[in-house]
C-alpha atoms as a PDB file:
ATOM      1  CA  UNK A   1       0.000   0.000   0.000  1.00  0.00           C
ATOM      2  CA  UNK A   2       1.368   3.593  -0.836  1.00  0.00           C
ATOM      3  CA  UNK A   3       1.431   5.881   1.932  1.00  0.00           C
ATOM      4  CA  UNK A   4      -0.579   8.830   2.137  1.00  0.00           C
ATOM      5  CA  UNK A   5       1.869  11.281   3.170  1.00  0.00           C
ATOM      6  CA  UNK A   6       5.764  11.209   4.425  1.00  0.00           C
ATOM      7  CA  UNK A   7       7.192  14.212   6.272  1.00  0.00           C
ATOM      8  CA  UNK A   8      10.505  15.008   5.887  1.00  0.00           C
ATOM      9  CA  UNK A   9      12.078  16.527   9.283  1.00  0.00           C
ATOM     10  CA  UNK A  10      15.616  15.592   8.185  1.00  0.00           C
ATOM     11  CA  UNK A  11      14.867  18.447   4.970  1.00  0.00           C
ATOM     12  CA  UNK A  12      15.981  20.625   8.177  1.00  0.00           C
ATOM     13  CA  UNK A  13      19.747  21.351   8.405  1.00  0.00           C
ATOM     14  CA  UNK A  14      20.247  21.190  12.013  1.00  0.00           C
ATOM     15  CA  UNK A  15      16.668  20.146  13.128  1.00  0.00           C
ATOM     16  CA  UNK A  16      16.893  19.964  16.619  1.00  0.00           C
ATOM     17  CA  UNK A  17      18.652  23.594  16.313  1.00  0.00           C
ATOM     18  CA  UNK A  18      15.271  25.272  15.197  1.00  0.00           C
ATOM     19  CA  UNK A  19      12.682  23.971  17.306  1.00  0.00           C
ATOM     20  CA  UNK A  20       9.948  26.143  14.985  1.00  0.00           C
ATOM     21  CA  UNK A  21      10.876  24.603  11.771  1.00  0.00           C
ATOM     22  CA  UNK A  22      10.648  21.133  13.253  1.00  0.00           C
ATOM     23  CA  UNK A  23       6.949  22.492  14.836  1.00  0.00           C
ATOM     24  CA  UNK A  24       5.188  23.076  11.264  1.00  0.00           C
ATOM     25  CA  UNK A  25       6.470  20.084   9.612  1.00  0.00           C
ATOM     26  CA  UNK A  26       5.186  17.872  13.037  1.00  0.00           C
ATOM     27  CA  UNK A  27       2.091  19.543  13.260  1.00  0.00           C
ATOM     28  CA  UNK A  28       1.237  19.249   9.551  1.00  0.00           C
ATOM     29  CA  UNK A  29       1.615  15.157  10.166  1.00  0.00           C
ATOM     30  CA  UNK A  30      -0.447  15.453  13.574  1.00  0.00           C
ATOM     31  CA  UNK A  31      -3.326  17.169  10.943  1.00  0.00           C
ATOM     32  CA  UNK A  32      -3.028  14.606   7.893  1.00  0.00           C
ATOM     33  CA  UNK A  33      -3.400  11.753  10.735  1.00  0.00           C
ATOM     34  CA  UNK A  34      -6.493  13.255  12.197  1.00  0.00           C
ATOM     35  CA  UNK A  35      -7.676  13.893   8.351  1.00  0.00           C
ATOM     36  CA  UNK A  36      -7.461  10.164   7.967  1.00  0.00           C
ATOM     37  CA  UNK A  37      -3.695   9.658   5.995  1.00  0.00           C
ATOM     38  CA  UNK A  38      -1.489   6.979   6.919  1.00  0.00           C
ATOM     39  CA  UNK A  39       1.683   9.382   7.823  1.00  0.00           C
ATOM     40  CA  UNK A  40       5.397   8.768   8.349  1.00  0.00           C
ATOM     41  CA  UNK A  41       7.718  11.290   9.726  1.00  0.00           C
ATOM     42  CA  UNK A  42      11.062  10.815   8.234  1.00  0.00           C
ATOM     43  CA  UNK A  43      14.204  11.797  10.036  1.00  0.00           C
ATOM     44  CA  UNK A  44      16.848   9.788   8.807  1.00  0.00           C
ATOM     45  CA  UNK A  45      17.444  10.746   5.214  1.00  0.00           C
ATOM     46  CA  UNK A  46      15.351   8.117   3.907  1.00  0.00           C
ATOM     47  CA  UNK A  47      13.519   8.708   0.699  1.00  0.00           C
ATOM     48  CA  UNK A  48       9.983   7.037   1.023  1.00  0.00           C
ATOM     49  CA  UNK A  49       7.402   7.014  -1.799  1.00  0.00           C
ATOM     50  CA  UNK A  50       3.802   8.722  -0.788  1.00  0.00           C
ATOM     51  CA  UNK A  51       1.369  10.379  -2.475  1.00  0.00           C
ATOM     52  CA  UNK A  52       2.658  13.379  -1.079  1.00  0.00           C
ATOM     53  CA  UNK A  53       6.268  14.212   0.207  1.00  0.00           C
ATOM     54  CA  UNK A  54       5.856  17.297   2.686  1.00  0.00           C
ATOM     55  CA  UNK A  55       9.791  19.280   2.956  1.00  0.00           C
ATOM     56  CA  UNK A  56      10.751  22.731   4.290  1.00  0.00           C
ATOM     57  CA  UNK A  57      11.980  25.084   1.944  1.00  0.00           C
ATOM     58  CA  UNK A  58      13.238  23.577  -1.650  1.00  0.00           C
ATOM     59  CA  UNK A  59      16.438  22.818  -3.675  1.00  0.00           C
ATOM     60  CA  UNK A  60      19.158  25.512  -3.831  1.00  0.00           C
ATOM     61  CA  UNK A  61      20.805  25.759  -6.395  1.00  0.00           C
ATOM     62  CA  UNK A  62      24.426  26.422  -5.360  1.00  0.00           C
ATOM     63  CA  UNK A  63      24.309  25.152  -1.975  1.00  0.00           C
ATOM     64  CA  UNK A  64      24.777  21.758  -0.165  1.00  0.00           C
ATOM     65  CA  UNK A  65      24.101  19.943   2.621  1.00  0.00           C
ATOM     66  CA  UNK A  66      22.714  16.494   3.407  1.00  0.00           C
ATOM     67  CA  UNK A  67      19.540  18.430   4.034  1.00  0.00           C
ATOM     68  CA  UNK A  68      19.913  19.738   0.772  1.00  0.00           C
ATOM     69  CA  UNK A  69      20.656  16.455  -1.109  1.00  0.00           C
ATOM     70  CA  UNK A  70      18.125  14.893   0.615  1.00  0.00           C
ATOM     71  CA  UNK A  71      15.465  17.255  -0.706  1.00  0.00           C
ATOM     72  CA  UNK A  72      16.462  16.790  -4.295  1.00  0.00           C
ATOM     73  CA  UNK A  73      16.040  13.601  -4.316  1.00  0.00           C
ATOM     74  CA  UNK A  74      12.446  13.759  -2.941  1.00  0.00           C
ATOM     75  CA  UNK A  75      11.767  16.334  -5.099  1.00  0.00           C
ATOM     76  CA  UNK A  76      13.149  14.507  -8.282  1.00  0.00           C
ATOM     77  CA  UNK A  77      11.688  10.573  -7.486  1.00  0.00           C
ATOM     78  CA  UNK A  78       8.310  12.076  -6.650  1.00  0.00           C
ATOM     79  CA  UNK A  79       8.014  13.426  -9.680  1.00  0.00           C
ATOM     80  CA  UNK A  80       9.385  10.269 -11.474  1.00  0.00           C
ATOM     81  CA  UNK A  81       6.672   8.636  -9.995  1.00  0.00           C
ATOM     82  CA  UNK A  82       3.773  11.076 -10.575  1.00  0.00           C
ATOM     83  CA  UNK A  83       3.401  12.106  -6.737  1.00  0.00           C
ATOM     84  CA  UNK A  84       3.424  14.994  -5.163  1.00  0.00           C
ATOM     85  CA  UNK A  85       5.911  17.368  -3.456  1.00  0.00           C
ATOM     86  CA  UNK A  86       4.639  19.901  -1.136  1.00  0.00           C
ATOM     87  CA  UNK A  87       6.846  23.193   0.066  1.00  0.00           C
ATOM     88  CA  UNK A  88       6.661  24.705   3.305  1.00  0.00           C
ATOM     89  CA  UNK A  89       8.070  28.698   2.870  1.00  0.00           C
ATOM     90  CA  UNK A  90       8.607  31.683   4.811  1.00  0.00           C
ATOM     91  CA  UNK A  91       5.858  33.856   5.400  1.00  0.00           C
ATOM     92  CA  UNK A  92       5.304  37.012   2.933  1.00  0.00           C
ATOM     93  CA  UNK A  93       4.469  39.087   5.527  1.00  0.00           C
ATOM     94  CA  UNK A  94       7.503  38.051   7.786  1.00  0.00           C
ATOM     95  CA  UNK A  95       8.706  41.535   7.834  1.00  0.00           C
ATOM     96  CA  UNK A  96       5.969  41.675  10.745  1.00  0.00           C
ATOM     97  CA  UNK A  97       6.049  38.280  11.663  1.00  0.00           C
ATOM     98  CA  UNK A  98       9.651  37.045  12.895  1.00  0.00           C
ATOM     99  CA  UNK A  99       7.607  33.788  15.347  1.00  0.00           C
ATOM    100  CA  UNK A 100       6.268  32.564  11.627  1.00  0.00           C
ATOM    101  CA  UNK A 101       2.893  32.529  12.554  1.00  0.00           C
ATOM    102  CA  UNK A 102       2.237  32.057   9.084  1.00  0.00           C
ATOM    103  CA  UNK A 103       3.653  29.684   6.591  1.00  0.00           C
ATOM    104  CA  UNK A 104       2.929  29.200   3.199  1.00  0.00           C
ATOM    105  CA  UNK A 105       2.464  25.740   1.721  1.00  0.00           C
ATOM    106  CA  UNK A 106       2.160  24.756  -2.247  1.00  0.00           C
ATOM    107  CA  UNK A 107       2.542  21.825  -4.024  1.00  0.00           C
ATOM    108  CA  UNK A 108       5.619  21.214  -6.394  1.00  0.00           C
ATOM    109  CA  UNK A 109       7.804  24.382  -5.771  1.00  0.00           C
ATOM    110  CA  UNK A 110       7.742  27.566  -3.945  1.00  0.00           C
ATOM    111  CA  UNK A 111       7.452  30.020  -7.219  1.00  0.00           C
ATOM    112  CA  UNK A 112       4.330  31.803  -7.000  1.00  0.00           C
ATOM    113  CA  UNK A 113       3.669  31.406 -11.165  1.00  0.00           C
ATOM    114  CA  UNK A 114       4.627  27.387 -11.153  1.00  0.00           C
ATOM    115  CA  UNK A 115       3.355  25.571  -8.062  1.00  0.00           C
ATOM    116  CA  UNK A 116      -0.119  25.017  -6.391  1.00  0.00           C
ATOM    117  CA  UNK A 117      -1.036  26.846  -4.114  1.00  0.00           C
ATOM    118  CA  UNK A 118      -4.635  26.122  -3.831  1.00  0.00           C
ATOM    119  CA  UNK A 119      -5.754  29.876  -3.529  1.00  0.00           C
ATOM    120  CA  UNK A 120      -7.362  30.818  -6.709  1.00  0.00           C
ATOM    121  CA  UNK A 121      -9.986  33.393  -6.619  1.00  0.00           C
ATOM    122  CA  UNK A 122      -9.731  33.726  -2.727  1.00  0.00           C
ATOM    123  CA  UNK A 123     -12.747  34.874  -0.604  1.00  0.00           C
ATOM    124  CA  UNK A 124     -11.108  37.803   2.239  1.00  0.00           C
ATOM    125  CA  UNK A 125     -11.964  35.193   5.079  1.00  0.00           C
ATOM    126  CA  UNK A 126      -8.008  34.662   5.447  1.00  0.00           C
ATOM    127  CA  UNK A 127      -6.666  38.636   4.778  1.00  0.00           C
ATOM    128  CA  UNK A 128      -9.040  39.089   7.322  1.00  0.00           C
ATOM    129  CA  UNK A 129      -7.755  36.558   9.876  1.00  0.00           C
ATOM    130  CA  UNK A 130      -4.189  37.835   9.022  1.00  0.00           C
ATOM    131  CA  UNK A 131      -4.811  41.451   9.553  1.00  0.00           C
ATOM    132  CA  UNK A 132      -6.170  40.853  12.838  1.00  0.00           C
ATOM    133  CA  UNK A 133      -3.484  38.712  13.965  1.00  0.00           C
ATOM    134  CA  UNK A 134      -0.384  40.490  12.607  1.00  0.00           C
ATOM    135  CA  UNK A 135      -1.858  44.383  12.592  1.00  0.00           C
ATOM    136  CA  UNK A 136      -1.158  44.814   9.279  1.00  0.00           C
ATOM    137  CA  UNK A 137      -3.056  46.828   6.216  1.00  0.00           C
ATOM    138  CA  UNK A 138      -2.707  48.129   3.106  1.00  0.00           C
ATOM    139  CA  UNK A 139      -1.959  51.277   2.252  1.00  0.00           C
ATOM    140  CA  UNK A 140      -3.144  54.164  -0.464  1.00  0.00           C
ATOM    141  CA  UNK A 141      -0.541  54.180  -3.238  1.00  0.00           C
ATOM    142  CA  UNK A 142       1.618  57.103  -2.803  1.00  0.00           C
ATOM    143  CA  UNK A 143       4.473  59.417  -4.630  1.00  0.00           C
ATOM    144  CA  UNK A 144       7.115  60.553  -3.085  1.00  0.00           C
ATOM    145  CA  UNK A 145      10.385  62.510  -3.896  1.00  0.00           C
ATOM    146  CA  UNK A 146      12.327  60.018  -2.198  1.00  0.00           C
ATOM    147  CA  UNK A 147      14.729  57.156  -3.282  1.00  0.00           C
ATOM    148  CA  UNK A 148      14.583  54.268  -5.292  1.00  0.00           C
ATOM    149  CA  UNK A 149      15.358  51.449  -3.027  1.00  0.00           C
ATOM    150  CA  UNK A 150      16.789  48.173  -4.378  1.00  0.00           C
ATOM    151  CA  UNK A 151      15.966  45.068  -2.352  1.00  0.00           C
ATOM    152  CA  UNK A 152      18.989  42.497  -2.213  1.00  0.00           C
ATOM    153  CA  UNK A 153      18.591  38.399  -1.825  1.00  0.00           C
ATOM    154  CA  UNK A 154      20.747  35.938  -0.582  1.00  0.00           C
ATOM    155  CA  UNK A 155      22.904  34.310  -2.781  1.00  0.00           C
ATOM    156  CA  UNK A 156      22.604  30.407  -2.951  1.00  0.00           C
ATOM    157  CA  UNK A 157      18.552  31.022  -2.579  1.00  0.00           C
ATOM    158  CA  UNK A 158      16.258  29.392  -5.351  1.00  0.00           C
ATOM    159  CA  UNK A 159      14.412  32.684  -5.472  1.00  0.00           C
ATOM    160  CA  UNK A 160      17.385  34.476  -7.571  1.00  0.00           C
ATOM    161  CA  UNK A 161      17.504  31.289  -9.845  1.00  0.00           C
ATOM    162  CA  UNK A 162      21.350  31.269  -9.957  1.00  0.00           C
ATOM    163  CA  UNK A 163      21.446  34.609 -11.077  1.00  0.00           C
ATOM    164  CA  UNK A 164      24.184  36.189  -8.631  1.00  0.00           C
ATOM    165  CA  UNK A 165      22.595  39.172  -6.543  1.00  0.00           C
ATOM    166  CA  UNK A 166      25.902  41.501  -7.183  1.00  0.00           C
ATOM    167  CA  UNK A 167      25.878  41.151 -10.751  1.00  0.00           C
ATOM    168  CA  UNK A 168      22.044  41.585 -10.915  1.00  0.00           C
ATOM    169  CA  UNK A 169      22.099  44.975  -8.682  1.00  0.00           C
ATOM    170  CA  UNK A 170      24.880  46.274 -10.797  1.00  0.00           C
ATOM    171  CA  UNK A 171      22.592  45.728 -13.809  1.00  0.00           C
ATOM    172  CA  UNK A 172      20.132  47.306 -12.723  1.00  0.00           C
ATOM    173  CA  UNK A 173      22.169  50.347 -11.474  1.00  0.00           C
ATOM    174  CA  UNK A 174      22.833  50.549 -15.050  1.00  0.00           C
ATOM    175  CA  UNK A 175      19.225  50.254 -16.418  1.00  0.00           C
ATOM    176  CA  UNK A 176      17.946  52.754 -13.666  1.00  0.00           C
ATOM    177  CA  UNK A 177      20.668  55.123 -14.353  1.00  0.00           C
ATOM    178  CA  UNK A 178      19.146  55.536 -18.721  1.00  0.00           C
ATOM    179  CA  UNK A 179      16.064  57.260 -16.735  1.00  0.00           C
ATOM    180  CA  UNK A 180      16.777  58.562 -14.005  1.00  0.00           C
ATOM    181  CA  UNK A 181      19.484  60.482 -11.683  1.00  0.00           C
ATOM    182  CA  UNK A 182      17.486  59.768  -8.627  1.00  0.00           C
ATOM    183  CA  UNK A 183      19.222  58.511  -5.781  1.00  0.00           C
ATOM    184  CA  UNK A 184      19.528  54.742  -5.752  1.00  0.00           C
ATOM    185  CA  UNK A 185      19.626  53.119  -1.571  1.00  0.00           C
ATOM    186  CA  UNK A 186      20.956  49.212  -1.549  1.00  0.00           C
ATOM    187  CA  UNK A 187      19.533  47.668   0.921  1.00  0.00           C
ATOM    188  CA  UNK A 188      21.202  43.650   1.475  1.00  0.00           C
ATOM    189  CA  UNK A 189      19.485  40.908   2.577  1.00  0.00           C
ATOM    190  CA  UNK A 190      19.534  41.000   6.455  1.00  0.00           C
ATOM    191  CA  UNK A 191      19.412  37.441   7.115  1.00  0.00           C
ATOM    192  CA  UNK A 192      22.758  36.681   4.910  1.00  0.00           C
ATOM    193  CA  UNK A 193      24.916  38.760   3.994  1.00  0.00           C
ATOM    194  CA  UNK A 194      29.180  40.341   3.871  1.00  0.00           C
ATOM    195  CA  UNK A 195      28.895  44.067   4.241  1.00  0.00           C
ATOM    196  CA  UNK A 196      32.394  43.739   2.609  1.00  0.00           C
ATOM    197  CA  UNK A 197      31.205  42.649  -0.704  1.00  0.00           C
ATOM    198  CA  UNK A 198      29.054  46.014  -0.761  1.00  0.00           C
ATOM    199  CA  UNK A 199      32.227  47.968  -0.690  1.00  0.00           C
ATOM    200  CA  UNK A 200      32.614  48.086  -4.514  1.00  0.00           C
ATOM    201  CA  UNK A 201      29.164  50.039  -4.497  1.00  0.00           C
ATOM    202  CA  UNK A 202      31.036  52.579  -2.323  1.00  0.00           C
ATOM    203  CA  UNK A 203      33.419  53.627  -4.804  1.00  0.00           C
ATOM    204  CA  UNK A 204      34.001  56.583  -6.761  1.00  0.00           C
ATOM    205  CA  UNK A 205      32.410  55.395  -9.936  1.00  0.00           C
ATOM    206  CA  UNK A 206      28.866  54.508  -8.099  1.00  0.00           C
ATOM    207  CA  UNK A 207      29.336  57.668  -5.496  1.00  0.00           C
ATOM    208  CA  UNK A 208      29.212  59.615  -8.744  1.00  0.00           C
ATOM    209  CA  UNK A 209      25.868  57.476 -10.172  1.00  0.00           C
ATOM    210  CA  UNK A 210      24.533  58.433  -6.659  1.00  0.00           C
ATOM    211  CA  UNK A 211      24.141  55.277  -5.025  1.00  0.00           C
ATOM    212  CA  UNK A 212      24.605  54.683  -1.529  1.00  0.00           C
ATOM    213  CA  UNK A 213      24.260  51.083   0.445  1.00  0.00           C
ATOM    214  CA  UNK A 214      22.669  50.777   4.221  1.00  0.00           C
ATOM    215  CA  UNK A 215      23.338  48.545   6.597  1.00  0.00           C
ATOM    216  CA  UNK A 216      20.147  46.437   6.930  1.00  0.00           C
ATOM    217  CA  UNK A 217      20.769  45.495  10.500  1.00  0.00           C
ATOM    218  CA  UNK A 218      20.620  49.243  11.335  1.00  0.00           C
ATOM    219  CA  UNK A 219      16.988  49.900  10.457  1.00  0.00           C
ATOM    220  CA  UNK A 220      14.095  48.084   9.143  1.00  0.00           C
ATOM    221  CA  UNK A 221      12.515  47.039   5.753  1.00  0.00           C
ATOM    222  CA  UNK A 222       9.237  49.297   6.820  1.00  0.00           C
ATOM    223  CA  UNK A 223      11.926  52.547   7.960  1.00  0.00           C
ATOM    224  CA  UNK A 224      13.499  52.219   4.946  1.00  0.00           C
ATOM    225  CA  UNK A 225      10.839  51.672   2.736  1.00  0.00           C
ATOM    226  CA  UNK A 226       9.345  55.083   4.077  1.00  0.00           C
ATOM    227  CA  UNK A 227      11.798  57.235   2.511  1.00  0.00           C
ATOM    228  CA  UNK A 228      11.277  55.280  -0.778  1.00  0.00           C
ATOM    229  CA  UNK A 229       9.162  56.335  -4.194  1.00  0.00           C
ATOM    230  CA  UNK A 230      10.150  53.201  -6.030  1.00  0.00           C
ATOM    231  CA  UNK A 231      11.281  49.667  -4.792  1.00  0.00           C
ATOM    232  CA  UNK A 232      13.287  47.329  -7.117  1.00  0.00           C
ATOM    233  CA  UNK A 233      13.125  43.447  -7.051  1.00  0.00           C
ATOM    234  CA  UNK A 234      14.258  40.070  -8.375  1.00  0.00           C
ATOM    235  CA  UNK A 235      11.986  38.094  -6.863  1.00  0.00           C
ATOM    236  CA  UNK A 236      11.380  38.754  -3.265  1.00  0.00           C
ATOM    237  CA  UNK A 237       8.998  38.376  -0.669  1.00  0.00           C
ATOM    238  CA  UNK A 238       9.963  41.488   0.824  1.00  0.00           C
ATOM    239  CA  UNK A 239       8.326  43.024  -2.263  1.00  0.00           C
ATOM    240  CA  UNK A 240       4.868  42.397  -0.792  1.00  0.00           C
ATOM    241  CA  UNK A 241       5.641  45.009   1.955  1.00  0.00           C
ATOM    242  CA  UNK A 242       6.750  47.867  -0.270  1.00  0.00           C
ATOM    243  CA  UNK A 243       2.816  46.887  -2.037  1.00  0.00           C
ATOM    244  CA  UNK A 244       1.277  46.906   0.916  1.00  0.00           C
ATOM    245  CA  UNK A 245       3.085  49.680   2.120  1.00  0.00           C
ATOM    246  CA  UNK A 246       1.875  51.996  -0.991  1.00  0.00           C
ATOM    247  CA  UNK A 247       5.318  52.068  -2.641  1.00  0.00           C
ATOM    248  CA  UNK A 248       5.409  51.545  -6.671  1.00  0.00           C
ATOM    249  CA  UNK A 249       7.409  47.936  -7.231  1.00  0.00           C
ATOM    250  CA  UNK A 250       9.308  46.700 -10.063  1.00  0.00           C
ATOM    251  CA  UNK A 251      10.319  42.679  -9.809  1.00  0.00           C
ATOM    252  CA  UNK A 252      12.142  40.762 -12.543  1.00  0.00           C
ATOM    253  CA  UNK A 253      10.965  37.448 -12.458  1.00  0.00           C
ATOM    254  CA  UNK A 254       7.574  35.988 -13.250  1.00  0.00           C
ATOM    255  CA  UNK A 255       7.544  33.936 -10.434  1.00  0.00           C
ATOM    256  CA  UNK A 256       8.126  36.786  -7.900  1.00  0.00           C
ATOM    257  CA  UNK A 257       4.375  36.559  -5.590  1.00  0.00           C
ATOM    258  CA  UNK A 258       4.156  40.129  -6.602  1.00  0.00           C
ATOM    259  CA  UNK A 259       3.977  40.039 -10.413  1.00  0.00           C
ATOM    260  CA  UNK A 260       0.227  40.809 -10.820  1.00  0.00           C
ATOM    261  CA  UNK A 261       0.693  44.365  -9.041  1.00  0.00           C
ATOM    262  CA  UNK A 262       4.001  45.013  -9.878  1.00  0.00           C
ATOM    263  CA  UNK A 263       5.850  47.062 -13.310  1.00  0.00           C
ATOM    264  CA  UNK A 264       8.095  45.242 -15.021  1.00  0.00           C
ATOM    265  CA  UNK A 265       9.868  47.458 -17.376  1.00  0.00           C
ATOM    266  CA  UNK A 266      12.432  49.841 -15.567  1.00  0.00           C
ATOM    267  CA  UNK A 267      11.658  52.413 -18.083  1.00  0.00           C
ATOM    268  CA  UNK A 268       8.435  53.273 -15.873  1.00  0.00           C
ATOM    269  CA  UNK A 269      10.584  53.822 -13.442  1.00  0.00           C
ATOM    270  CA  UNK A 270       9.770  57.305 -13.233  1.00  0.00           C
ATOM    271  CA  UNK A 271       5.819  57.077 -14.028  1.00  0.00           C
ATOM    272  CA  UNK A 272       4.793  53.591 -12.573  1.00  0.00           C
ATOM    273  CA  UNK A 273       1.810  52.074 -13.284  1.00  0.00           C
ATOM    274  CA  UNK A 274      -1.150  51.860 -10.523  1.00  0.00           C
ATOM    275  CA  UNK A 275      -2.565  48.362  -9.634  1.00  0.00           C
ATOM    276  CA  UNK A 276      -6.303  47.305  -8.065  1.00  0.00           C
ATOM    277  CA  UNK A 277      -4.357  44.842  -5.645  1.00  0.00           C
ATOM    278  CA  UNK A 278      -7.956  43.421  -3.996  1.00  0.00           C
ATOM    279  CA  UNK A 279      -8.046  40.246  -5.443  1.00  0.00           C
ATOM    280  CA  UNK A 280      -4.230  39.813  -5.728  1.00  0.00           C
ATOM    281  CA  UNK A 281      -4.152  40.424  -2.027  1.00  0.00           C
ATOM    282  CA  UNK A 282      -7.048  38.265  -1.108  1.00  0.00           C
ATOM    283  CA  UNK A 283      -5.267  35.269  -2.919  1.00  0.00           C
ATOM    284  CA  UNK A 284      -1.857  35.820  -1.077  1.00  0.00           C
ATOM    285  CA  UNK A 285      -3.668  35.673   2.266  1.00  0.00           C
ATOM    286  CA  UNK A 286      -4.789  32.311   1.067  1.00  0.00           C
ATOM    287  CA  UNK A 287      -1.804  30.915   0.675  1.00  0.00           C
ATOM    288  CA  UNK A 288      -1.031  31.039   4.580  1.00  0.00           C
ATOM    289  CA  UNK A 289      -1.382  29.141   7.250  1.00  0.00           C
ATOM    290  CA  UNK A 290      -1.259  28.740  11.081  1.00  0.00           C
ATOM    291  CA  UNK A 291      -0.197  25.811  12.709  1.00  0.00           C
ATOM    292  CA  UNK A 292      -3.626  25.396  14.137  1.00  0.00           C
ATOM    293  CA  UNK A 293      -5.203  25.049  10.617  1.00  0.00           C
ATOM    294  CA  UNK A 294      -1.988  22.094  10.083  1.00  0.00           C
ATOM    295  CA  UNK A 295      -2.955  20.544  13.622  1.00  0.00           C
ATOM    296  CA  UNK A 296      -6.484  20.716  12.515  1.00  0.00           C
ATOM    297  CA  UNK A 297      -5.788  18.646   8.851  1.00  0.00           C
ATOM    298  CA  UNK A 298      -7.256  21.910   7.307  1.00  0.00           C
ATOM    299  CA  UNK A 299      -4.118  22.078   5.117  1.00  0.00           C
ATOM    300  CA  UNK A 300      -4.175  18.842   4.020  1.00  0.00           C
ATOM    301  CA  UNK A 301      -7.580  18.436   3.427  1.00  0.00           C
ATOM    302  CA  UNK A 302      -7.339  21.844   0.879  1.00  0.00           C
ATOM    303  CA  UNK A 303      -4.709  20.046  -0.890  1.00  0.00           C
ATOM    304  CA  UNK A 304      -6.353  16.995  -0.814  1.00  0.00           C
ATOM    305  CA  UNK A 305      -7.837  17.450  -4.523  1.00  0.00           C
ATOM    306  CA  UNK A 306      -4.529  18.124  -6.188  1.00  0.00           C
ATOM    307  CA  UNK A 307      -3.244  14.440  -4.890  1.00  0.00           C
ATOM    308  CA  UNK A 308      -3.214  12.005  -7.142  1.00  0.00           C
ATOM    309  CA  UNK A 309      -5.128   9.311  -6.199  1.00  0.00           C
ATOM    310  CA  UNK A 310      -4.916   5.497  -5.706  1.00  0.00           C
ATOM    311  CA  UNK A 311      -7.131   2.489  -5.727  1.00  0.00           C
END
């Protein structure tokens, strides 16, 4: 008999090192049980087939790990075998949510224009739950004479799709600079980063294009969003806070959450277009999840549908 679901706790480097990471995975099993699937929870870096395979994060590109190796390989033999993979990411609204109160969860990859994420069409029942819990809203759009601030990500992530951050923030430096003389802040990614690779961006040559780089320990995304009429993106979560924040975003990459309410040509940078973000918002919000709605089977049982299923 094929098993319903297998949860993979060793897809955690260092599990018993980040007690929270361990705590979704567990309570997602502890909610597929009580929905009725046989459930294993896996935390010897054994690949088991299931219906579906439930990791944290995804495959990396550049980095490595056991962790790492283990969730390719889950990742690649459930798809061999026509099951299911399911990713458990960081919250988009993190920026006011360091416990991860919210997760999001989507079958076969974390990019918001490729995977499942069950969330289509959204009613507000779950913006609404979210506002409430994390004091958050949205904001009128706005224009200021301020800076255009360009978001870093970690290199080695699977967001930047093994396009190096440096060399992409350099080419956009260059793209910004055909339009505009505005000031241009770099802001790197707080959770990884070498303030010494940012050095080069101190030089003459980019004092002269009038950028300038902050240190992202010393004040937060929301601070320095508020001195911002523009924010510039890959494809980052943090994006959803300059949109919520009423801040004009450009992102790169189709799969960045924010593509539906965000310019994509640079040449707009100046004149940015103006989004209805209602629905867009209401279908984020749906893509989240408490650990009480995974202790409850509520996640599973959404998902349920998109399993493949068995005699």
């Amino acid at each position: 008999m094929t098993v319903d679901v297998v949860v993979y706790i060793s897809s955690i480097a260092n599990a018993h090192k980040f007690p929270r990471k361990t705590a979704c995975l567990e309570n997602f099993a502890k909610g597929a049980m009580l929905a009725g699937a046989t459930v294993v929870v896996e935390r010897d870096y054994k690949y088991t087939p299931s219906r579906l395979a439930v990791i944290l994060g995804w495959a990396t590109t550049n980095t490595g790990g056991r962790n790492i190796e283990l969730r390719k390989q889950v990742i690649a033999e459930q798809q061999r075998q026509g099951h299911k993979t399911m990713c458990v990411d960081a919250s988009c609204f993190k920026y006011l949510d360091d416990a991860g109160t919210y997760l999001r969860y989507s079958l076969n990859g974390p990019f918001y224009d490729r995977a499942e994420y069950a969330n289509s069409n959204s009613t507000p029942d779950k913006w609404n739950e979210i506002q409430q819990q994390l004091r958050i809203s949205i904001k009128p759009d706005r224009s200021n004479n301020g800076y255009i601030l360009l978001g870093m990500q970690r290199d080695g992530g699977f967001a930047m799709k093994s396009l190096d951050p440096m060399t992409w923030a350099k080419q956009k430096i260059e793209q910004i600079r055909k339009h505009t003389s505005t000031e241009i802040v770099i802001r790197p990614h707080p959770g990884k980063f070498d303030m010494k690779q940012f050095d080069q961006f101190r030089s003459a040559p980019y004092n002269r294009l009038n950028v300038r780089v902050i240190h992202p320990k010393q004040s937060t995304l929301l601070d320095d969003l508020q001195g911002a009429k523009s924010a510039v993106f890959f494809n980052s979560s943090a994006s959803v806070a300059a949109v919520l924040e009423g801040v004009p975003v450009f992102v790169d990459d189709p799969s960045a959450v924010t593509w539906a309410v965000a310019n994509h040509d640079i040449s707009a940078i100046t004149s940015p277009a103006v989004f209805d973000k209602t629905q867009w918002l209401y279908n984020l919000a749906a893509a989240h999840w408490s650990d009480h709605d995974a202790q409850q089977g509520l996640i599973y049982q959404k998902f349920l549908p998109y399993l493949k299923q068995f005699p």
